[in-house]
N, C-alpha and C. Protein backbone atom coordinates (compact mmCIF):
# COMPACT_ATOMS: atom_id res chain seq x y z
N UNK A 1 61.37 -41.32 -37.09
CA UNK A 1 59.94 -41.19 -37.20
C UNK A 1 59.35 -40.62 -35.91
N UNK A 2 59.99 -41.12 -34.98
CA UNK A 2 59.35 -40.23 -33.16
C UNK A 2 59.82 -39.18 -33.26
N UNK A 3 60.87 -38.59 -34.08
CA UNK A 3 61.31 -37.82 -33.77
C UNK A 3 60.29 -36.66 -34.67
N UNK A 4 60.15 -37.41 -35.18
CA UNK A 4 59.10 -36.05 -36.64
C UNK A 4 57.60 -36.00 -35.55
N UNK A 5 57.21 -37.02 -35.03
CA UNK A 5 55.92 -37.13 -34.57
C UNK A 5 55.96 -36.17 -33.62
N UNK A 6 57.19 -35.81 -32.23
CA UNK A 6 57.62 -35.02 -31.47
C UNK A 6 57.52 -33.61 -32.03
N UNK A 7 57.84 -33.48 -32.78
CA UNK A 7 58.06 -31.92 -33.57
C UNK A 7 56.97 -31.62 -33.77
N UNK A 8 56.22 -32.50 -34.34
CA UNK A 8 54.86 -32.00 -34.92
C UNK A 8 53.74 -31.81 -33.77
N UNK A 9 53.90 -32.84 -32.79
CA UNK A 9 53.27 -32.45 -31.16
C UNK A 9 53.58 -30.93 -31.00
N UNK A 10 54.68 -31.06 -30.61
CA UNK A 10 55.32 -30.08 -30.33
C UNK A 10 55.24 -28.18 -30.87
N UNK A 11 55.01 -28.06 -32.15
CA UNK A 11 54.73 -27.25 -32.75
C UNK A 11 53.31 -27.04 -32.90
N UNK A 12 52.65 -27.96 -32.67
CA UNK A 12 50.79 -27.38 -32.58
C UNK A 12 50.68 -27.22 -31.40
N UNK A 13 51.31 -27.13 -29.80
CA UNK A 13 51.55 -27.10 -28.83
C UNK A 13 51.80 -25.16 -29.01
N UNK A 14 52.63 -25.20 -29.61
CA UNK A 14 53.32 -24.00 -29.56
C UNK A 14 52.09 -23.11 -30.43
N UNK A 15 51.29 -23.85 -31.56
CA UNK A 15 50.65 -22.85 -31.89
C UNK A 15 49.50 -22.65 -31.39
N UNK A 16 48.98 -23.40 -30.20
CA UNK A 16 47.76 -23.51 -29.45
C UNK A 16 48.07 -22.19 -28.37
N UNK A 17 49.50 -22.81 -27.56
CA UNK A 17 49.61 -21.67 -26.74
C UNK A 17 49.83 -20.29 -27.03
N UNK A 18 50.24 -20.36 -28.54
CA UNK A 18 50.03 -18.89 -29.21
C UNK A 18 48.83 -17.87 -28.96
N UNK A 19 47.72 -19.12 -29.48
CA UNK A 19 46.32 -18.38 -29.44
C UNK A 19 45.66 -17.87 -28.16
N UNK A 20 46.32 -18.81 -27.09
CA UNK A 20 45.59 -17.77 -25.63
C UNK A 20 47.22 -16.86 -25.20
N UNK A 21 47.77 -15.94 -26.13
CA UNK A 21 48.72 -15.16 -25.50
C UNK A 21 47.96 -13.90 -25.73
N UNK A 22 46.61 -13.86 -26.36
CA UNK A 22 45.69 -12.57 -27.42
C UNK A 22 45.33 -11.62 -26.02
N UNK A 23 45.96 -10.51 -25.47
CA UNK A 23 45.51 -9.46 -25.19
C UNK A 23 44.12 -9.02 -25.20
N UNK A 24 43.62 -9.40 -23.62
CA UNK A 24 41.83 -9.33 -23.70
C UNK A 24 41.95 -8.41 -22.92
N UNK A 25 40.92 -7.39 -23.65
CA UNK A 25 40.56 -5.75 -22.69
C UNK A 25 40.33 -6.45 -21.29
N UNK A 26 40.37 -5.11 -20.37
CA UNK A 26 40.78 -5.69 -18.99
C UNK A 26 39.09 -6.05 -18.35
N UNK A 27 38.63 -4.76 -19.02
CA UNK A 27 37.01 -5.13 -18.63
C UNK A 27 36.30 -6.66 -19.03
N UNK A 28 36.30 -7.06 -20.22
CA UNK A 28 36.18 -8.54 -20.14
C UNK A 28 36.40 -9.77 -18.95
N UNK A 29 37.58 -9.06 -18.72
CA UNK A 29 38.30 -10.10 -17.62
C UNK A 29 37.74 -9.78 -16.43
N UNK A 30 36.81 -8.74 -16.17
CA UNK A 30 36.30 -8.11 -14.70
C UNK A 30 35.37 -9.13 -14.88
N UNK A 31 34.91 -9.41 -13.96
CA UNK A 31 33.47 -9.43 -13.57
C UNK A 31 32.81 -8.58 -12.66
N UNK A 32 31.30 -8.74 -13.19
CA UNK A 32 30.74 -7.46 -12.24
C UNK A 32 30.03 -8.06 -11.04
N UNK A 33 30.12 -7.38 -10.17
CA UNK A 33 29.35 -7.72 -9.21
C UNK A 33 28.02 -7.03 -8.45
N UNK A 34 27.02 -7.25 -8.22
CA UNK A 34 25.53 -6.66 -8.53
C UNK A 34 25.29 -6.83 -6.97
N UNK A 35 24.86 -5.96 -5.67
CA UNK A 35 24.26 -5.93 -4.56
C UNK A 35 23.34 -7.04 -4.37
N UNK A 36 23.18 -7.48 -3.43
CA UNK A 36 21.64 -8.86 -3.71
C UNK A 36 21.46 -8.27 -2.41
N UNK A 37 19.58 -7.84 -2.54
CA UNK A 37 18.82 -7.49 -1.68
C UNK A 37 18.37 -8.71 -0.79
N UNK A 38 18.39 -8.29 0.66
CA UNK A 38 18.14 -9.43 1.88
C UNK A 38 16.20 -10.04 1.25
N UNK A 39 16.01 -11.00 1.50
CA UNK A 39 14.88 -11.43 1.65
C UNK A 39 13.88 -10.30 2.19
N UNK A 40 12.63 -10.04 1.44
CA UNK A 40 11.31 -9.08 2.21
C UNK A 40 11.04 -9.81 3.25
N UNK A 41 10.52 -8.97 4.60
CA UNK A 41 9.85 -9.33 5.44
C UNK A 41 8.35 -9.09 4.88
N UNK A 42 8.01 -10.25 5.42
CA UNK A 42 6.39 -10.42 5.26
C UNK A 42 5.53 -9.38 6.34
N UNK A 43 5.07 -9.09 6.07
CA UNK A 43 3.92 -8.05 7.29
C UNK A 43 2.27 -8.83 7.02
N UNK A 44 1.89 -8.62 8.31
CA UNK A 44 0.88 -9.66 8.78
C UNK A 44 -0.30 -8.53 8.13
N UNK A 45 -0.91 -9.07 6.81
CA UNK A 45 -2.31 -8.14 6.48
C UNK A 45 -2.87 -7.75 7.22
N UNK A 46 -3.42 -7.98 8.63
CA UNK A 46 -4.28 -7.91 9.80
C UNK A 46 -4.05 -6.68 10.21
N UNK A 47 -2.61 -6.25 10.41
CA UNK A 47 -1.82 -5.35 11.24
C UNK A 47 -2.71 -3.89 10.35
N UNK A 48 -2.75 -4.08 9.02
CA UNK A 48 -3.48 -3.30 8.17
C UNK A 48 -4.55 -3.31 7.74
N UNK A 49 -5.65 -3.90 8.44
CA UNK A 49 -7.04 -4.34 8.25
C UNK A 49 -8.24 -3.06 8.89
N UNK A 50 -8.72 -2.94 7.26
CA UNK A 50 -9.87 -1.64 7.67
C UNK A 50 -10.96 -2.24 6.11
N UNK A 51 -12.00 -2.20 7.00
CA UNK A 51 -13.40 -2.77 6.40
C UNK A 51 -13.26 -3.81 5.09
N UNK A 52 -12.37 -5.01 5.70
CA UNK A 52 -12.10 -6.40 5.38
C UNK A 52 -11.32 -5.92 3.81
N UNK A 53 -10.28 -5.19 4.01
CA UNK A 53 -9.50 -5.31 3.25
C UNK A 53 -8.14 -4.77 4.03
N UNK A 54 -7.02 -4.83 3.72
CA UNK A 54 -5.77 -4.61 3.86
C UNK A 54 -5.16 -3.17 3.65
N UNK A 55 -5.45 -1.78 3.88
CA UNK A 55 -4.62 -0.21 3.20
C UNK A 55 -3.81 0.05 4.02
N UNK A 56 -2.82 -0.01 3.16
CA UNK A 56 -1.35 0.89 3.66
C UNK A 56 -0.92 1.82 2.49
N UNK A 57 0.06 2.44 3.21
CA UNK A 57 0.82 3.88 2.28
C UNK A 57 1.94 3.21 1.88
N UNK A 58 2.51 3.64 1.10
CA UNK A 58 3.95 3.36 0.37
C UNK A 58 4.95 4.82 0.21
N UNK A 59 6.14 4.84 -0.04
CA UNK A 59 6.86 5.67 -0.49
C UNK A 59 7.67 5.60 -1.79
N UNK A 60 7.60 5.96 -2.78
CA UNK A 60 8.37 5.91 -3.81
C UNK A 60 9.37 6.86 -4.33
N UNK A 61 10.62 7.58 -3.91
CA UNK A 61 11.07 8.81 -4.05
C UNK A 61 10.25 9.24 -2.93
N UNK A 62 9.80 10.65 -3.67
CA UNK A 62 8.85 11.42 -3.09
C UNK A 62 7.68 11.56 -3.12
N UNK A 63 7.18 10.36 -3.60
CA UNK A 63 6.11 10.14 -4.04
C UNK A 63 5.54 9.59 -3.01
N UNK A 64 3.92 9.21 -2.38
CA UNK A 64 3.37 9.11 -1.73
C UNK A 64 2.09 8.25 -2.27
N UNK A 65 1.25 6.87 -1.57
CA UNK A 65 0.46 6.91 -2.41
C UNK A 65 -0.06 5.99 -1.19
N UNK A 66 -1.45 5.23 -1.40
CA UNK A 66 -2.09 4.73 -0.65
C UNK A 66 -2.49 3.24 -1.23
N UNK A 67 -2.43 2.08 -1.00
CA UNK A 67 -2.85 0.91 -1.62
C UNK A 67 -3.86 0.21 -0.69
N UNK A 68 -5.02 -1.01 -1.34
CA UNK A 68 -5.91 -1.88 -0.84
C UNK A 68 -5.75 -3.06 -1.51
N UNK A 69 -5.22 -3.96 -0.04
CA UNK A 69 -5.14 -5.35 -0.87
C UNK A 69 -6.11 -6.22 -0.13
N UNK A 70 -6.19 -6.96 -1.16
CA UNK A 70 -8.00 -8.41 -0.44
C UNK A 70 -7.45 -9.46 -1.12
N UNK A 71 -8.44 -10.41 -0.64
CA UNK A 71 -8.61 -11.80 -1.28
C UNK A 71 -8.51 -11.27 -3.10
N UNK A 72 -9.36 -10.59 -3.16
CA UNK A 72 -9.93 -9.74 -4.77
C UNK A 72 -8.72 -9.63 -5.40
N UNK A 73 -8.10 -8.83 -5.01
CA UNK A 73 -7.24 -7.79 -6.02
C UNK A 73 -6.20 -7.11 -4.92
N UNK A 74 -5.71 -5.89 -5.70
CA UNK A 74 -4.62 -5.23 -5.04
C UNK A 74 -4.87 -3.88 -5.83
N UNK A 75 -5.21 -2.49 -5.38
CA UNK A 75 -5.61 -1.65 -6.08
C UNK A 75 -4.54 -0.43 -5.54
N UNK A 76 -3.64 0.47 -6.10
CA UNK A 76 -2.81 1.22 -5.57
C UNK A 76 -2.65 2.52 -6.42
N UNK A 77 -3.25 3.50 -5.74
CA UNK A 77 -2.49 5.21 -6.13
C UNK A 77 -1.67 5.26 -6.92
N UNK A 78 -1.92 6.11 -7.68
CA UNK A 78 -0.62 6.59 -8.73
C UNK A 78 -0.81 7.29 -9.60
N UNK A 79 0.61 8.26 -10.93
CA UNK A 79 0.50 8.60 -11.90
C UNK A 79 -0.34 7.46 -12.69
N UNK A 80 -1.11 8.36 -13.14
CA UNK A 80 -1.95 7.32 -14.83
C UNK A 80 -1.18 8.47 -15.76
N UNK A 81 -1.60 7.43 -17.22
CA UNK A 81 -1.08 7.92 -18.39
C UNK A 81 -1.71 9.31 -18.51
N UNK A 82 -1.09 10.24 -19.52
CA UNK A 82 -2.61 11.51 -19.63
C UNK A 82 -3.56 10.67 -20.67
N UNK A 83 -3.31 9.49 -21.15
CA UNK A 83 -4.68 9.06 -22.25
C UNK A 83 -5.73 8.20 -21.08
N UNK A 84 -5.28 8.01 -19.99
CA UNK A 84 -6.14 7.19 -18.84
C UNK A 84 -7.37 7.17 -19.18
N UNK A 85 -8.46 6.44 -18.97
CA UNK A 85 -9.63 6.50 -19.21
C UNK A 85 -10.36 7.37 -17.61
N UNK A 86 -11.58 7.73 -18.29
CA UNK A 86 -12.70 8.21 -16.91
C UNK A 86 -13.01 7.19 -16.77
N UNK A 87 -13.29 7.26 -15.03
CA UNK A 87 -14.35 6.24 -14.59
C UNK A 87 -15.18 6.85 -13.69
N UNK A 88 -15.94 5.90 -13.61
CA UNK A 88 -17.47 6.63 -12.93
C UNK A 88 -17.28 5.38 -11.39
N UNK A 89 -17.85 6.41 -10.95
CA UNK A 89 -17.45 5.26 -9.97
C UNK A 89 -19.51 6.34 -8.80
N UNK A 90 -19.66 5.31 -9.02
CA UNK A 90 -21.49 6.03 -8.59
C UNK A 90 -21.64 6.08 -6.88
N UNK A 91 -22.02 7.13 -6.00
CA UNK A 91 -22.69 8.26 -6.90
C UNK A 91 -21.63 9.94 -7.31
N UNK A 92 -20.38 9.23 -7.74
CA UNK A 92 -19.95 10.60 -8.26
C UNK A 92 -19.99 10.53 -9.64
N UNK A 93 -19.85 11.92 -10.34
CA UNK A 93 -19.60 11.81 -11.75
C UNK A 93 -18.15 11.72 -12.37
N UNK A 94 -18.32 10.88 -13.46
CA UNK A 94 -17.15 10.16 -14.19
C UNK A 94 -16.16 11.38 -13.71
N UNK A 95 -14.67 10.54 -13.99
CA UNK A 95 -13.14 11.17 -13.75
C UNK A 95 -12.17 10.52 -14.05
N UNK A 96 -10.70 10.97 -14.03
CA UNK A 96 -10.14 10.71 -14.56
C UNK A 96 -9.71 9.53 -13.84
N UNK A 97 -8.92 8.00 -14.21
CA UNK A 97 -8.26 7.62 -13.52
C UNK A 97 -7.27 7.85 -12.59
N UNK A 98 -7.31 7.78 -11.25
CA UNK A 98 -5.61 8.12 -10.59
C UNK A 98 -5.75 6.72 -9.86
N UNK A 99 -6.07 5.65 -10.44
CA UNK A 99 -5.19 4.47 -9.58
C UNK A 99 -5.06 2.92 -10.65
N UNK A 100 -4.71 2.07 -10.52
CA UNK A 100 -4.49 1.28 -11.01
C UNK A 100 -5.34 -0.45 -9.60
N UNK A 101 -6.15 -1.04 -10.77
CA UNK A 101 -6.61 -2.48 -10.10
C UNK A 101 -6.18 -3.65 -10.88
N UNK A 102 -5.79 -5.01 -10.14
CA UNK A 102 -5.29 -5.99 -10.40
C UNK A 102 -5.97 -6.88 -9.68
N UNK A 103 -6.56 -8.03 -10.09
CA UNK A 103 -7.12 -8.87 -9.43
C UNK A 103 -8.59 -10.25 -10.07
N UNK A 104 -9.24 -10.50 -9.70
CA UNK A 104 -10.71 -11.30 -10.00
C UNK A 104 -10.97 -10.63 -11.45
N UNK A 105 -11.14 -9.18 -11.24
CA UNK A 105 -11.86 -8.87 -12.55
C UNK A 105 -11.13 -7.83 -13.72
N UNK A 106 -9.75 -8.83 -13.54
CA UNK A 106 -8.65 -8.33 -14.15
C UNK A 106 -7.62 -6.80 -14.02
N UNK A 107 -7.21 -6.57 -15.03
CA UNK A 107 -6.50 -5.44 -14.12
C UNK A 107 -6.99 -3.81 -15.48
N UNK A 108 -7.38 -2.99 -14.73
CA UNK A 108 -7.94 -2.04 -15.11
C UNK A 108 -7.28 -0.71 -14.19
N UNK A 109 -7.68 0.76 -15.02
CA UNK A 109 -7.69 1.36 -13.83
C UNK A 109 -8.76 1.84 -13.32
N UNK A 110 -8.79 2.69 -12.42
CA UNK A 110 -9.79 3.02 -11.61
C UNK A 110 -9.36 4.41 -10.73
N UNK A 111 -10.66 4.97 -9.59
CA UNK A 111 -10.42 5.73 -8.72
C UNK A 111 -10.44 5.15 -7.17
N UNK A 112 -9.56 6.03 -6.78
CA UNK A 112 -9.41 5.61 -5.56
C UNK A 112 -10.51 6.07 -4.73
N UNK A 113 -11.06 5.57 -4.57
CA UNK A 113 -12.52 6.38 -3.10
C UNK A 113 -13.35 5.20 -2.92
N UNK A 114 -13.34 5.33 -1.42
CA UNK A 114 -14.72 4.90 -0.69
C UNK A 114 -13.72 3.61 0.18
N UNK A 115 -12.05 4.01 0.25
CA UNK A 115 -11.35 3.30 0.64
C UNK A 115 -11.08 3.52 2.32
N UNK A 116 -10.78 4.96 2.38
CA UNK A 116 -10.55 5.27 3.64
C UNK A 116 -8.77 5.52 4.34
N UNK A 117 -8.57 5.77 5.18
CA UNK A 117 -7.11 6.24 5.58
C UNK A 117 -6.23 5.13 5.57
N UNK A 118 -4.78 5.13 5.14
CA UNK A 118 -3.78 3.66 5.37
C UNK A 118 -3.68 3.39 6.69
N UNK A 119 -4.14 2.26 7.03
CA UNK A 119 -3.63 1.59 8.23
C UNK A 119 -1.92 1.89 8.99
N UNK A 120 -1.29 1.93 7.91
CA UNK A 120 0.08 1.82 8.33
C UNK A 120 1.07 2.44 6.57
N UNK A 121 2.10 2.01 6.85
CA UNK A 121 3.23 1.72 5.81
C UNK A 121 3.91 0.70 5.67
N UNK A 122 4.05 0.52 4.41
CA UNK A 122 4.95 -0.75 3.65
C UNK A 122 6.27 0.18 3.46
N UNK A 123 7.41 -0.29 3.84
CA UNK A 123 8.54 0.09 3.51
C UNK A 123 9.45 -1.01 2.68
N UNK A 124 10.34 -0.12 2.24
CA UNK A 124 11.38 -1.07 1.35
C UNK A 124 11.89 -1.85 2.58
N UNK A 125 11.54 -2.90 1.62
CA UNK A 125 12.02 -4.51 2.25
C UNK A 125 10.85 -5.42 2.91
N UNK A 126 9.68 -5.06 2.79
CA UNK A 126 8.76 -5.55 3.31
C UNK A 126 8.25 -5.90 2.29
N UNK A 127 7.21 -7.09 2.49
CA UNK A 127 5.94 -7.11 1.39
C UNK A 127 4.99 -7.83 2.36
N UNK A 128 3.36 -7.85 1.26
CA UNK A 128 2.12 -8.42 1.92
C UNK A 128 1.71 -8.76 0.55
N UNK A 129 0.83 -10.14 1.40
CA UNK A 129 0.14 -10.54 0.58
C UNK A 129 -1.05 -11.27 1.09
N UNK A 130 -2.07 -11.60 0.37
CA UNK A 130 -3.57 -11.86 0.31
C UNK A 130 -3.99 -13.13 -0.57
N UNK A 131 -3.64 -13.60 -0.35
CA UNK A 131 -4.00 -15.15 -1.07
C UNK A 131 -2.88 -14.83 -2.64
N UNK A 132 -3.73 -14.83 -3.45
CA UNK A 132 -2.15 -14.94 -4.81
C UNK A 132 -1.71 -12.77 -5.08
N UNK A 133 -2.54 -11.93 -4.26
CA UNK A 133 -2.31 -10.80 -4.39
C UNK A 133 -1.23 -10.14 -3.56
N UNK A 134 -0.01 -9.95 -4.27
CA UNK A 134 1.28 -9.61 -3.48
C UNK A 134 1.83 -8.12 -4.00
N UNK A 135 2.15 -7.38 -3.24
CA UNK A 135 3.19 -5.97 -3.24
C UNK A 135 4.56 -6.34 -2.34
N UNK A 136 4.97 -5.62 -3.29
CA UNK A 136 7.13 -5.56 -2.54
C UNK A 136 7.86 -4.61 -3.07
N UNK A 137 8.91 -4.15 -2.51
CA UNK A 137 9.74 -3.03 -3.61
C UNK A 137 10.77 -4.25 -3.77
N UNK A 138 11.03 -4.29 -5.20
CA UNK A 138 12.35 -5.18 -6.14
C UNK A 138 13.36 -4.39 -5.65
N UNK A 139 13.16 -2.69 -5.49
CA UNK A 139 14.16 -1.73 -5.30
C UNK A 139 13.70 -0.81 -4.28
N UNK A 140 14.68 0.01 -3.96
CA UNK A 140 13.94 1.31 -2.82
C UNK A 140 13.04 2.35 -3.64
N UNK A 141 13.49 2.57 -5.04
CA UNK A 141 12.52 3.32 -5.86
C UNK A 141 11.57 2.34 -6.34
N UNK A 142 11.08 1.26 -6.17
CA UNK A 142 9.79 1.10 -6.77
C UNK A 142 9.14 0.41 -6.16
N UNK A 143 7.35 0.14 -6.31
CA UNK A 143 6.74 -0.59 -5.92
C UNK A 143 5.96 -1.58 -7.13
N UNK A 144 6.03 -2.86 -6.37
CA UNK A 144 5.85 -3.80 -7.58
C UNK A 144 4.08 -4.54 -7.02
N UNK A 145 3.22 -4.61 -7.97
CA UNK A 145 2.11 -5.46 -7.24
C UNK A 145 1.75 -6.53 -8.39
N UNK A 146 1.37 -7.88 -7.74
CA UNK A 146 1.10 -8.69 -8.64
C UNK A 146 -0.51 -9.16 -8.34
N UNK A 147 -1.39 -9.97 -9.17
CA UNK A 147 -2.55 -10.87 -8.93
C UNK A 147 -2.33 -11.77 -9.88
N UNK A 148 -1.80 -13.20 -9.16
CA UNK A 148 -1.69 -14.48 -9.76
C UNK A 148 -0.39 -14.37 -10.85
N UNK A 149 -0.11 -14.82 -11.66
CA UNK A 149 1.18 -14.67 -12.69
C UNK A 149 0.95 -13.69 -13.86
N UNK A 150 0.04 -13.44 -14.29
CA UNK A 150 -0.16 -12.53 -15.66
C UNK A 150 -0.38 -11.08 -15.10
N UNK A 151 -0.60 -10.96 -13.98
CA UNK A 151 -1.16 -9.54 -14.04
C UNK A 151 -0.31 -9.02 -12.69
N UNK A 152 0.52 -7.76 -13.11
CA UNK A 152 1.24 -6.78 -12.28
C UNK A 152 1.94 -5.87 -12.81
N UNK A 153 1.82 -4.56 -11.74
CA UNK A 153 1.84 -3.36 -12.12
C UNK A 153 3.10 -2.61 -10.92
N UNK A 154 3.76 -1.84 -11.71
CA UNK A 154 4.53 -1.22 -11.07
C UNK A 154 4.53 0.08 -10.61
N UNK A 155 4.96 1.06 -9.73
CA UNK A 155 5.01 2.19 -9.36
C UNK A 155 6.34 3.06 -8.96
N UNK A 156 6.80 3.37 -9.94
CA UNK A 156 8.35 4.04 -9.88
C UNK A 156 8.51 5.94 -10.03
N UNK A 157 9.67 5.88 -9.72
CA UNK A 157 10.31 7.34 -10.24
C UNK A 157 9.49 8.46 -9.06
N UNK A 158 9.79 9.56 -9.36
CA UNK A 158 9.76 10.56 -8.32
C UNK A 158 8.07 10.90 -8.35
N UNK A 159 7.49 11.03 -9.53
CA UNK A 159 6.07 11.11 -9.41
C UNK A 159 4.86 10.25 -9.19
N UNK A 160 5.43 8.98 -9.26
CA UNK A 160 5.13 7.83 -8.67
C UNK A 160 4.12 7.26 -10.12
N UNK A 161 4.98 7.16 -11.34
CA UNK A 161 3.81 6.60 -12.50
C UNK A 161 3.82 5.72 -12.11
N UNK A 162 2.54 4.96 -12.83
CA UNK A 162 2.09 3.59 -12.56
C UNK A 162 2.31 2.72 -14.26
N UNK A 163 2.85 1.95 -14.19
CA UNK A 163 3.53 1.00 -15.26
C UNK A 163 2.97 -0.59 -15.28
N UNK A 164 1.64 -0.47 -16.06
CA UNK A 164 0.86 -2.12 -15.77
C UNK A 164 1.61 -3.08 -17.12
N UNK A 165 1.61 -4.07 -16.29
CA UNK A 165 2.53 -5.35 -17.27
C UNK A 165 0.86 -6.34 -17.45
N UNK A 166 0.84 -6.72 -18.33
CA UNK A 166 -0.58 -7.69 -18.31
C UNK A 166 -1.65 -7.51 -19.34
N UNK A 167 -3.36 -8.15 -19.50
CA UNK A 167 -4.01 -7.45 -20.63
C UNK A 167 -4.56 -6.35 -19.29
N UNK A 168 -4.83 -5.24 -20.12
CA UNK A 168 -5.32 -3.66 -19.25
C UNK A 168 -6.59 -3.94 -20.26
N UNK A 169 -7.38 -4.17 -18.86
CA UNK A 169 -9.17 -3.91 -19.92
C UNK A 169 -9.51 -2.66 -19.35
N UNK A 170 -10.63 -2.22 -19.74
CA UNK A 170 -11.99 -1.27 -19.91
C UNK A 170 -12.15 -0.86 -18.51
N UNK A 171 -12.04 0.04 -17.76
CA UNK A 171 -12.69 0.19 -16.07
C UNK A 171 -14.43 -0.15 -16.17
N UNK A 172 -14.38 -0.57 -15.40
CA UNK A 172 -16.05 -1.16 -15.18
C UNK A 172 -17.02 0.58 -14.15
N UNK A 173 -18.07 0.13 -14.40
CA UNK A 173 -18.57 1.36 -13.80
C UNK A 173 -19.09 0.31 -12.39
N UNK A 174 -18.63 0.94 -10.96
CA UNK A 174 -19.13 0.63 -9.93
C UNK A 174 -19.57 1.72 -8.80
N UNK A 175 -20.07 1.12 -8.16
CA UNK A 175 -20.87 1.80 -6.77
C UNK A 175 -20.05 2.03 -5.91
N UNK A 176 -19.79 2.68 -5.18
CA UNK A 176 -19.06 2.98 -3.77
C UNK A 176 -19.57 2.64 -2.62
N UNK A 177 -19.25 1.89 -2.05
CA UNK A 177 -19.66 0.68 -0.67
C UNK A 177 -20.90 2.10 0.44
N UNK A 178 -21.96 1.11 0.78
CA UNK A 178 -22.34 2.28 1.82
C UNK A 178 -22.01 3.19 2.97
N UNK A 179 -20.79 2.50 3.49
CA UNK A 179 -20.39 3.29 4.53
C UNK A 179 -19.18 4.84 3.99
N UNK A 180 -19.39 4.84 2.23
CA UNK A 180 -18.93 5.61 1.77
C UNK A 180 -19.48 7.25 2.41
């Protein structure tokens, strides 16, 4: 009777080790391994402080663009869609969007003016931030900006489109500060 019980061990033994003898493609058996980018250095907003907001330049590819970050928001240069909306931004007459805003009064786009020259540059590996309003590159091709958890917008590829994640409302019609 041990002796039958032995056999029968024995033979589901044999047919267990059967089943891991199965020839697994070699790629399965790889694992991949993915670069991990060092921690951003933080840059001191101050260092970039022009008429109580934060502008610096960025590089994306070859792309070039100018951003303003505040307590408010985070507003940054870029390709818009060709369906972009006009905005008026007073006292010029309406135009097309070329920038993207995130912040207090949600994220819309807009034009860039009445901002003034970048203080400096943000380079890959750096970021800033302004109370919950943060920019960083994830990568050397892109720039990422957030306001609070729902709302952020990206800036990639050689022409530098702008790619908003979040609800995208209506551009508001505003004034351009007096020292415009």
């Amino acid at each position: 009777m041990m002796w039958k019980r032995a056999a029968v061990v024995l033979g589901a033994s044999i047919s267990l080790c059967s089943c891991t003898t199965i020839d697994e493609p070699e790629q399965a058996l790889m694992t991949s391994i993915t670069p991990t980018r060092e921690a951003d250095v933080p840059v001191n907003p101050q260092d970039f402080e022009r008429a109580g907001m934060s502008v610096f330049s960025y590089r994306v590819g070859v792309h070039t663009g100018v951003c303003a970050i505040s307590p408010h928001g985070v507003t940054c240069q870029g390709r818009t869609p060709q369906d972009a909306p006009m905005v008026t931004a007073v006292p010029l007459p309406p135009r097309k969007a070329d920038s993207i805003y995130a912040g207090e009064d949600g994220m819309h786009y807009t034009v860039f003016e009445g901002v003034g020259p970048a203080q400096g540059e943000l380079r890959p590996g750096q970021s800033i931030r302004v109370n919950e309003n943060f920019c960083h590159y994830p990568d050397d091709a892109t720039l990422r900006c957030t306001s609070g958890d729902a709302l952020s917008y990206t800036i990639t590829d050689e022409e530098g489109a702008i790619y908003p994640s979040g609800q995208l409302d209506d551009p508001p019609v505003w004034t351009l500060p007096e020292y415009w």
